[in-house]
N, C-alpha and C. Protein backbone atom coordinates (compact mmCIF):
# COMPACT_ATOMS: atom_id res chain seq x y z
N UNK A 1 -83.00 -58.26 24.65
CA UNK A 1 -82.24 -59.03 25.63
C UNK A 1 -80.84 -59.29 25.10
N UNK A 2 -79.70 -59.36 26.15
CA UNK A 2 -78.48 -59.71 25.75
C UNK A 2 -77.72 -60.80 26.53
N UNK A 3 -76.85 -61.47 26.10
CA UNK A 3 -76.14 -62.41 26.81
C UNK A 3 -74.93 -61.95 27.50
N UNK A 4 -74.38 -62.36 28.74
CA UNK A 4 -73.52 -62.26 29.58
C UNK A 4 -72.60 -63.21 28.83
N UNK A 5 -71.37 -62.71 28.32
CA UNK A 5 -69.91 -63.20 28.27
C UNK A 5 -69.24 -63.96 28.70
N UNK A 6 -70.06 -63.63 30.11
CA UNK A 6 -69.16 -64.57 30.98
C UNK A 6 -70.06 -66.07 31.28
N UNK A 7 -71.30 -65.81 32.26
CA UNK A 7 -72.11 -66.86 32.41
C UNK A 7 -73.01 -67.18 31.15
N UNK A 8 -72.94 -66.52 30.42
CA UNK A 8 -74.17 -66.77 28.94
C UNK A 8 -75.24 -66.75 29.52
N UNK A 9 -75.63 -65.75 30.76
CA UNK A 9 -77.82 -65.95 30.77
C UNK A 9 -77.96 -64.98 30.27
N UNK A 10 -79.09 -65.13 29.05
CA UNK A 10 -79.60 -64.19 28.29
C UNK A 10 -80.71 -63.76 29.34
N UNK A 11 -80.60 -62.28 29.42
CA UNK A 11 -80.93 -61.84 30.66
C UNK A 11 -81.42 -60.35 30.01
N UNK A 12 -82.67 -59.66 30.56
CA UNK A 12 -83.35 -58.37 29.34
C UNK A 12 -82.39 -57.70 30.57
N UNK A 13 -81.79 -57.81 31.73
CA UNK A 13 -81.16 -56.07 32.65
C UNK A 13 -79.91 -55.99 32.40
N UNK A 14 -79.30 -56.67 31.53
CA UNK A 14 -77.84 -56.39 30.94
C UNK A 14 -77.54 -55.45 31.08
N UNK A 15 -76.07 -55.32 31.11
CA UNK A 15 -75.62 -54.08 31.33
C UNK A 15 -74.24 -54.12 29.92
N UNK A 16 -73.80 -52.72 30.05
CA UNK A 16 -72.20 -52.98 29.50
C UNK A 16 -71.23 -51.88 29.68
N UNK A 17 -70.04 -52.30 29.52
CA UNK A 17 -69.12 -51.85 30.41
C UNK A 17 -68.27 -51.64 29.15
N UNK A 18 -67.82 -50.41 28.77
CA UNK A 18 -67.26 -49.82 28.28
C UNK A 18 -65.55 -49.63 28.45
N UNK A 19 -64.36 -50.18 28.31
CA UNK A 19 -63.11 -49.78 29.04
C UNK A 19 -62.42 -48.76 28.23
N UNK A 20 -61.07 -48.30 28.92
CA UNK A 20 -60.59 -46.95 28.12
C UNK A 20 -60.01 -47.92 26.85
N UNK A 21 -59.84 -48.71 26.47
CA UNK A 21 -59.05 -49.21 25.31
C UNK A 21 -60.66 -48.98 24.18
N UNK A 22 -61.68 -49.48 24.39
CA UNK A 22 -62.75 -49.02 23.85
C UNK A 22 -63.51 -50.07 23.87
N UNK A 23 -62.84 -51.60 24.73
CA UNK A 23 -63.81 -52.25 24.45
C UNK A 23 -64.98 -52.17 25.34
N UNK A 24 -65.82 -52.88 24.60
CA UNK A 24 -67.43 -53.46 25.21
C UNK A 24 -67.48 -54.53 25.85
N UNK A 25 -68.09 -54.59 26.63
CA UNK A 25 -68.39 -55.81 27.10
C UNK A 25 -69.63 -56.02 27.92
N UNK A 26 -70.64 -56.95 27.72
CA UNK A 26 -71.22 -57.69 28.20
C UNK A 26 -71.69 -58.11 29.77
N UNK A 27 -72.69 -57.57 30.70
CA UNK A 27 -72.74 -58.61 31.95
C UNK A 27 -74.28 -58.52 32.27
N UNK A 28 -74.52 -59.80 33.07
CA UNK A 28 -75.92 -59.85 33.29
C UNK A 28 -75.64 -59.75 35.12
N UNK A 29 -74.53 -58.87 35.61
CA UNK A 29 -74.29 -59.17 37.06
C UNK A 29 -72.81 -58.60 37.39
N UNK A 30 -72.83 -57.67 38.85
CA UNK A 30 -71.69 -57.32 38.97
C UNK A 30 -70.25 -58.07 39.34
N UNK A 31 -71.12 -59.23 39.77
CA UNK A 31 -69.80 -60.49 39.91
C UNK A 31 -69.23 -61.11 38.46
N UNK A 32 -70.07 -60.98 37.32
CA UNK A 32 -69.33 -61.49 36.33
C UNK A 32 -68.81 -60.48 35.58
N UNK A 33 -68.87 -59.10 35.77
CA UNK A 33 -67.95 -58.37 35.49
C UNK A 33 -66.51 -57.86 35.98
N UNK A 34 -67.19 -58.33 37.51
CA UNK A 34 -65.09 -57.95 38.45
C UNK A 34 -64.65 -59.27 37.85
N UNK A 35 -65.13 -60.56 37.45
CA UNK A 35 -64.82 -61.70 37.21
C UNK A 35 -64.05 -61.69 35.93
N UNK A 36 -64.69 -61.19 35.32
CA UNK A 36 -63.70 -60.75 34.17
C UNK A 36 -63.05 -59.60 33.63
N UNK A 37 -63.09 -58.20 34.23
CA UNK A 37 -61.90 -57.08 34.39
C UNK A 37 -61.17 -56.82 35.45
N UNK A 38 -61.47 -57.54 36.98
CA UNK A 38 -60.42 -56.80 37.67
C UNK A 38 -59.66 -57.64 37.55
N UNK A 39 -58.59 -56.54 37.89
CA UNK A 39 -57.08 -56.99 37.78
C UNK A 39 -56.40 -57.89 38.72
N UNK A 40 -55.59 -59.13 39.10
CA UNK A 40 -55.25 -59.68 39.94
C UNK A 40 -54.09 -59.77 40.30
N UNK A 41 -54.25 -59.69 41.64
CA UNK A 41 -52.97 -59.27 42.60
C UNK A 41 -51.78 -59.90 42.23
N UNK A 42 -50.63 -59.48 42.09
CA UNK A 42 -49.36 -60.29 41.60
C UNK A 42 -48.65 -61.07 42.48
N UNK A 43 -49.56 -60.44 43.54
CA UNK A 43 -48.94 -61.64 45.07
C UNK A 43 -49.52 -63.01 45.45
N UNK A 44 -50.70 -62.31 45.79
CA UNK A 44 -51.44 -63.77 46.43
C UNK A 44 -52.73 -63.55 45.22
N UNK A 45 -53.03 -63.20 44.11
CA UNK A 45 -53.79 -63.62 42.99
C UNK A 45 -55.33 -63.32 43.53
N UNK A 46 -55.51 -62.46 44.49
CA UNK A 46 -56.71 -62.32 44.78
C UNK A 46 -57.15 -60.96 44.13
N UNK A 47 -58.75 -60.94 43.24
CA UNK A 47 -59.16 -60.18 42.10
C UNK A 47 -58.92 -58.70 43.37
N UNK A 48 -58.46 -57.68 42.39
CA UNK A 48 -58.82 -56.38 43.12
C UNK A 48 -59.83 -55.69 42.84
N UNK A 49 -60.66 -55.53 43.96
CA UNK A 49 -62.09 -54.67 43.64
C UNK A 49 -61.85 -53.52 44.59
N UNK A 50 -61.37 -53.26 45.04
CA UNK A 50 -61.30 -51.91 45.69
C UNK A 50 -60.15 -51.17 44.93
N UNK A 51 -59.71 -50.09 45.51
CA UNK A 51 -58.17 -49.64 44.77
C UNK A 51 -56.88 -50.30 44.26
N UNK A 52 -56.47 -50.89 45.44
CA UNK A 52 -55.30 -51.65 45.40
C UNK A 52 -54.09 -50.79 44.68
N UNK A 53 -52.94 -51.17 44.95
CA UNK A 53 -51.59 -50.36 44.41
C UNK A 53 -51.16 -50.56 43.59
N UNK A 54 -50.48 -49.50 42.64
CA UNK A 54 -49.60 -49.90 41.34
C UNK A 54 -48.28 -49.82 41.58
N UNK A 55 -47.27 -50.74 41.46
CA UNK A 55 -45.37 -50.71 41.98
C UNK A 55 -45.15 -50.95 40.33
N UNK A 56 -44.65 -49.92 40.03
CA UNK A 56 -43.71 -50.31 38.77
C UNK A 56 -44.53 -50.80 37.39
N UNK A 57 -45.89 -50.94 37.33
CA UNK A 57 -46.74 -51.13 36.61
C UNK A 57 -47.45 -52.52 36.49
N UNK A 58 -47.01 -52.86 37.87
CA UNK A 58 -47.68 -54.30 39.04
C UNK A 58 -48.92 -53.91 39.44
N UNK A 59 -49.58 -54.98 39.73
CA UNK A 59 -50.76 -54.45 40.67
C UNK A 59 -50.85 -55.35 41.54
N UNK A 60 -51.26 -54.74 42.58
CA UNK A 60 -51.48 -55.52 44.21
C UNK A 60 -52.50 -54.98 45.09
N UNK A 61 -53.49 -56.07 45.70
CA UNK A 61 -54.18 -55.77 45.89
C UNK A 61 -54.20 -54.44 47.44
N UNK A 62 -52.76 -54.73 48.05
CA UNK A 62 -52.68 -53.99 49.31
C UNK A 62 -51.18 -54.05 49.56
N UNK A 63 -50.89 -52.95 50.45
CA UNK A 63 -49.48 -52.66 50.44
C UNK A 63 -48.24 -53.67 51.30
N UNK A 64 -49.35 -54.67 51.66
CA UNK A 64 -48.40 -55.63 52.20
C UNK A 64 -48.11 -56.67 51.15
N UNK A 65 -48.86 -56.62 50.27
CA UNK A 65 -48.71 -57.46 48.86
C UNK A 65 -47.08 -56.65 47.97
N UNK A 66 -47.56 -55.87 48.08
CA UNK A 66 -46.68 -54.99 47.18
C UNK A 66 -44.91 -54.22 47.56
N UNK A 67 -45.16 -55.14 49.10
CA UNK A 67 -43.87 -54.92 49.94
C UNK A 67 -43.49 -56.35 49.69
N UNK A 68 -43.75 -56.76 49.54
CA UNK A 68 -43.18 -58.69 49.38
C UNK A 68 -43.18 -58.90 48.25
N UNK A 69 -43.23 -58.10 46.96
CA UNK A 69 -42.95 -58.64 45.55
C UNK A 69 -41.75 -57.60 44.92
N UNK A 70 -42.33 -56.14 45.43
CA UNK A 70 -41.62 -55.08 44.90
C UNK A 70 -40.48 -54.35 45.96
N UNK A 71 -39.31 -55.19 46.72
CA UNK A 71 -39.22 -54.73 47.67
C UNK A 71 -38.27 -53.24 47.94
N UNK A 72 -37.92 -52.61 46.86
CA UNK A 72 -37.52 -51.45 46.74
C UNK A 72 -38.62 -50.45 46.71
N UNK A 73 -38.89 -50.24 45.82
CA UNK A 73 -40.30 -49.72 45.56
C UNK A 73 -41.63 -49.88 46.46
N UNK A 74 -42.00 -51.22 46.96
CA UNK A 74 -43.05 -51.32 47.75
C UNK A 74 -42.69 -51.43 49.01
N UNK A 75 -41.58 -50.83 49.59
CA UNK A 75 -41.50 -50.23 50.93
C UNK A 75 -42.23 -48.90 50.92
N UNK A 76 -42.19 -48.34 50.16
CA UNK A 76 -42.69 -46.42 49.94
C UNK A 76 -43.91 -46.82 50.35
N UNK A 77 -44.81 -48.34 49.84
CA UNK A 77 -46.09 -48.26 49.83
C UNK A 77 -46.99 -48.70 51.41
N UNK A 78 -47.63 -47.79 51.86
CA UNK A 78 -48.34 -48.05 52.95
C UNK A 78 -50.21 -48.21 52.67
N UNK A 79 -50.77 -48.94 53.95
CA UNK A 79 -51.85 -49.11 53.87
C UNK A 79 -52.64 -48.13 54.68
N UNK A 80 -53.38 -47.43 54.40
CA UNK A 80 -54.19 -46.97 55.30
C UNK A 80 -55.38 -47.30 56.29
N UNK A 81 -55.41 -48.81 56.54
CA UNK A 81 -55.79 -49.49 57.51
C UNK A 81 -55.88 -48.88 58.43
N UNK A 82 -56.18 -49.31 59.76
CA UNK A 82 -55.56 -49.30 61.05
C UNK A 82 -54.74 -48.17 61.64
N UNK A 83 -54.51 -47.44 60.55
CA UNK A 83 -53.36 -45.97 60.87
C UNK A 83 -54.66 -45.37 61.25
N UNK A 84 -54.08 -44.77 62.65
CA UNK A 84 -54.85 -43.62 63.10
C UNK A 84 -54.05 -42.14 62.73
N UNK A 85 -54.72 -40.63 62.78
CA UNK A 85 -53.84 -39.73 62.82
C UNK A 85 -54.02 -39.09 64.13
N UNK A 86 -52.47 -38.62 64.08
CA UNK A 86 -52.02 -38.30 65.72
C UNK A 86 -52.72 -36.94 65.80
């Protein structure tokens, strides 16, 4: 059995999560792992679990985030929402 990092339940279905820098880490659950690696939006601070955009080596969770912080650069950036193709 191993302990979660984040919540500490020593829990036997642990998992661990490996990142490219090399670390390890610890979870007894996929919420306490986005909880503690994803990255958060530089706009409105909400964790990114889907793709989300990189401006300049920013991250945001969506391209309307990334048009209101980066506004040279995050004009280029669009969402693929709602876009239909013609």
């Amino acid at each position: 059995m191993a302990t979660c990092e984040v919540c500490g339940n020593d829990y036997w279905m642990t998992f661990e999560v490996r990142t490219v820098s090399g670390d390890v880490h610890t979870f007894d659950c996929f919420e306490c792992a986005v909880h503690k690696l994803a990255p958060i939006c530089e706009h409105c601070q909400i964790r990114i679990v889907g793709h989300g955009v990189e401006v300049s080596g920013r991250f945001f969770c969506c391209g309307h985030c990334a048009r209101a912080v980066e506004t040279e650069q995050g004009a280029e950036i669009r969402d693929a929402v709602g876009a239909r193709p013609s």
